[in-house]
N, C-alpha and C. Protein backbone atom coordinates (compact mmCIF):
# COMPACT_ATOMS: atom_id res chain seq x y z
N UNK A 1 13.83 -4.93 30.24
CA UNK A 1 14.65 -3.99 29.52
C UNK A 1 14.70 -4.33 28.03
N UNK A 2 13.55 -4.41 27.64
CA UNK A 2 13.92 -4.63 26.33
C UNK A 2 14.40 -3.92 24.96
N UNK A 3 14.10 -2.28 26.03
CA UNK A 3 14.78 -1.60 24.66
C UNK A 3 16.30 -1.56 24.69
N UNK A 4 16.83 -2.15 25.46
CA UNK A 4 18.52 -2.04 25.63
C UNK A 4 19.04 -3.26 24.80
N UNK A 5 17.92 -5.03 24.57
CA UNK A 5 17.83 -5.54 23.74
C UNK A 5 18.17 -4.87 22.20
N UNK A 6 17.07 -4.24 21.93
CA UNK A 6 16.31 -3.20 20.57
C UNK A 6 17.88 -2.59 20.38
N UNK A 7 18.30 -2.10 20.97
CA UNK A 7 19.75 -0.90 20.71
C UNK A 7 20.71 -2.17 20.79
N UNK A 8 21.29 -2.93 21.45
CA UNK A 8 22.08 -4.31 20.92
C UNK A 8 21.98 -4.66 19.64
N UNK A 9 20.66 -4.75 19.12
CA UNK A 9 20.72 -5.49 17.97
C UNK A 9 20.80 -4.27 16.95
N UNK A 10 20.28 -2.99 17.41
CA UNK A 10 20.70 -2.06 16.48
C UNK A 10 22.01 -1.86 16.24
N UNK A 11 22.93 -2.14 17.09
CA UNK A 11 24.17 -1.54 16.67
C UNK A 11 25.13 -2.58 16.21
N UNK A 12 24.61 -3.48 16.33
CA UNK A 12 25.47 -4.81 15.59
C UNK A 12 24.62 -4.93 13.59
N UNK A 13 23.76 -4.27 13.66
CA UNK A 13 23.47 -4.21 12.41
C UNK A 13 24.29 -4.07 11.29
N UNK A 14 24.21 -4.36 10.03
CA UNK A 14 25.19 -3.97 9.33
C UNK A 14 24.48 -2.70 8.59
N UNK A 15 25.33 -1.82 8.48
CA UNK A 15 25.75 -0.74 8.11
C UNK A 15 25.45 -0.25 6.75
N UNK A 16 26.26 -1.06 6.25
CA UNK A 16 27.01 -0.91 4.78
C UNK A 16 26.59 -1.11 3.35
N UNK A 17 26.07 -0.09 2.39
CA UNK A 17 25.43 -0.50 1.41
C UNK A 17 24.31 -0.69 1.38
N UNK A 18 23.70 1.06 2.23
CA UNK A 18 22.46 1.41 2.68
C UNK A 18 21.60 2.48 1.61
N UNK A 19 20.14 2.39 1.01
CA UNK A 19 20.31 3.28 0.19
C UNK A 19 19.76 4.34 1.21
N UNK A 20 19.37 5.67 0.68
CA UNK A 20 18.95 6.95 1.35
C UNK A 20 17.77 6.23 1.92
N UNK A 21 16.94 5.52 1.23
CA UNK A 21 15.89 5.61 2.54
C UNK A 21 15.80 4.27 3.59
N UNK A 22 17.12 3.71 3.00
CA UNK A 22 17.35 2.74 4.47
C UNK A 22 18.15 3.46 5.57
N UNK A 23 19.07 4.26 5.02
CA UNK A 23 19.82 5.41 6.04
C UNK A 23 18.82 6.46 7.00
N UNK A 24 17.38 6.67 6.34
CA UNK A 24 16.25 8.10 6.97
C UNK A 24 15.87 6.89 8.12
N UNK A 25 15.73 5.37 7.71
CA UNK A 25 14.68 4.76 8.75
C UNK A 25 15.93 4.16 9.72
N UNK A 26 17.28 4.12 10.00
CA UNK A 26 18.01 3.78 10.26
C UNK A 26 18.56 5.05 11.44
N UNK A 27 18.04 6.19 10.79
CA UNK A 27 18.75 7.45 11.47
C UNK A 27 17.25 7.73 12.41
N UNK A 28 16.31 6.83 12.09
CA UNK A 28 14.84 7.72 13.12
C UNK A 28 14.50 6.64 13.99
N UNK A 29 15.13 5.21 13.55
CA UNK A 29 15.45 3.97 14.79
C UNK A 29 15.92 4.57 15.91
N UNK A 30 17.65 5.04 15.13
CA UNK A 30 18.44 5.67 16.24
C UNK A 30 17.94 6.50 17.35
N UNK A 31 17.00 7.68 16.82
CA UNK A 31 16.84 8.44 17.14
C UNK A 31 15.45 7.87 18.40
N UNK A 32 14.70 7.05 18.23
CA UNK A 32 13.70 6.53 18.88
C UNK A 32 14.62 5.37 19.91
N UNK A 33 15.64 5.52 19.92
CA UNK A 33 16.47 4.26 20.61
C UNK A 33 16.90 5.43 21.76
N UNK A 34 17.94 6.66 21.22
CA UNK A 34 18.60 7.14 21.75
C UNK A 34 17.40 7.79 23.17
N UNK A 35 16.17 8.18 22.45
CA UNK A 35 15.42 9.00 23.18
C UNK A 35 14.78 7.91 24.38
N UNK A 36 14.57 7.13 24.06
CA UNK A 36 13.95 6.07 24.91
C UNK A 36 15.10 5.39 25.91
N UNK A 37 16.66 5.42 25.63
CA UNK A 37 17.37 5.13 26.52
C UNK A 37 17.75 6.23 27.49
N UNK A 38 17.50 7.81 26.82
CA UNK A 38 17.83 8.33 28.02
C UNK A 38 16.57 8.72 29.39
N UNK A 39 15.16 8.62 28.53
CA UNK A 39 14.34 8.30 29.39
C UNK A 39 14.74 7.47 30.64
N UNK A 40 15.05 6.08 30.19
CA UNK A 40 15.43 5.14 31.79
C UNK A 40 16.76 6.29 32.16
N UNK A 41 17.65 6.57 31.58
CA UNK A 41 18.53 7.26 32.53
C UNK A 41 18.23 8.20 33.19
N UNK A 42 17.32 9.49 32.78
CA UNK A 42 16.50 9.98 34.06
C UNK A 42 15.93 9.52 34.62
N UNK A 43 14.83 8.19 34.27
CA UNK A 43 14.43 7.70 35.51
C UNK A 43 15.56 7.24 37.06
N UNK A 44 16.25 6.34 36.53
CA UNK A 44 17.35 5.97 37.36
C UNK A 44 18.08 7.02 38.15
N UNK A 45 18.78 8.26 37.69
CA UNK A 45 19.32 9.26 38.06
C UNK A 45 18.87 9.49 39.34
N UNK A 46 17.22 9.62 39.25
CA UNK A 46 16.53 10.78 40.26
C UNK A 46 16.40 9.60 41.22
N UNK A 47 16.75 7.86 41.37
CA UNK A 47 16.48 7.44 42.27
C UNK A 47 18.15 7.28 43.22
């Protein structure tokens, strides 16, 4: 499970005193985190 690792350490990141294009690669992490965690949750679901 290592992308549940990947999203741990994403969200303990700090935040704060991001410029715009640390916020675009920060918001398309997310977005590659979010999509890849709900993948395993449909997998899991359907079992």
């Amino acid at each position: 499970m290592d992308i549940l690792n990947e999203a741990l350490a994403f969200e303990q990141a700090k935040m704060k005193n991001m410029s715009t294009s640390d916020r675009v690669v920060a918001s398309r992490e997310a977005k590659r985190l979010i999509l890849a965690l709900n993948e395993i949750y449909k997998k899991n679901k359907r079992l």
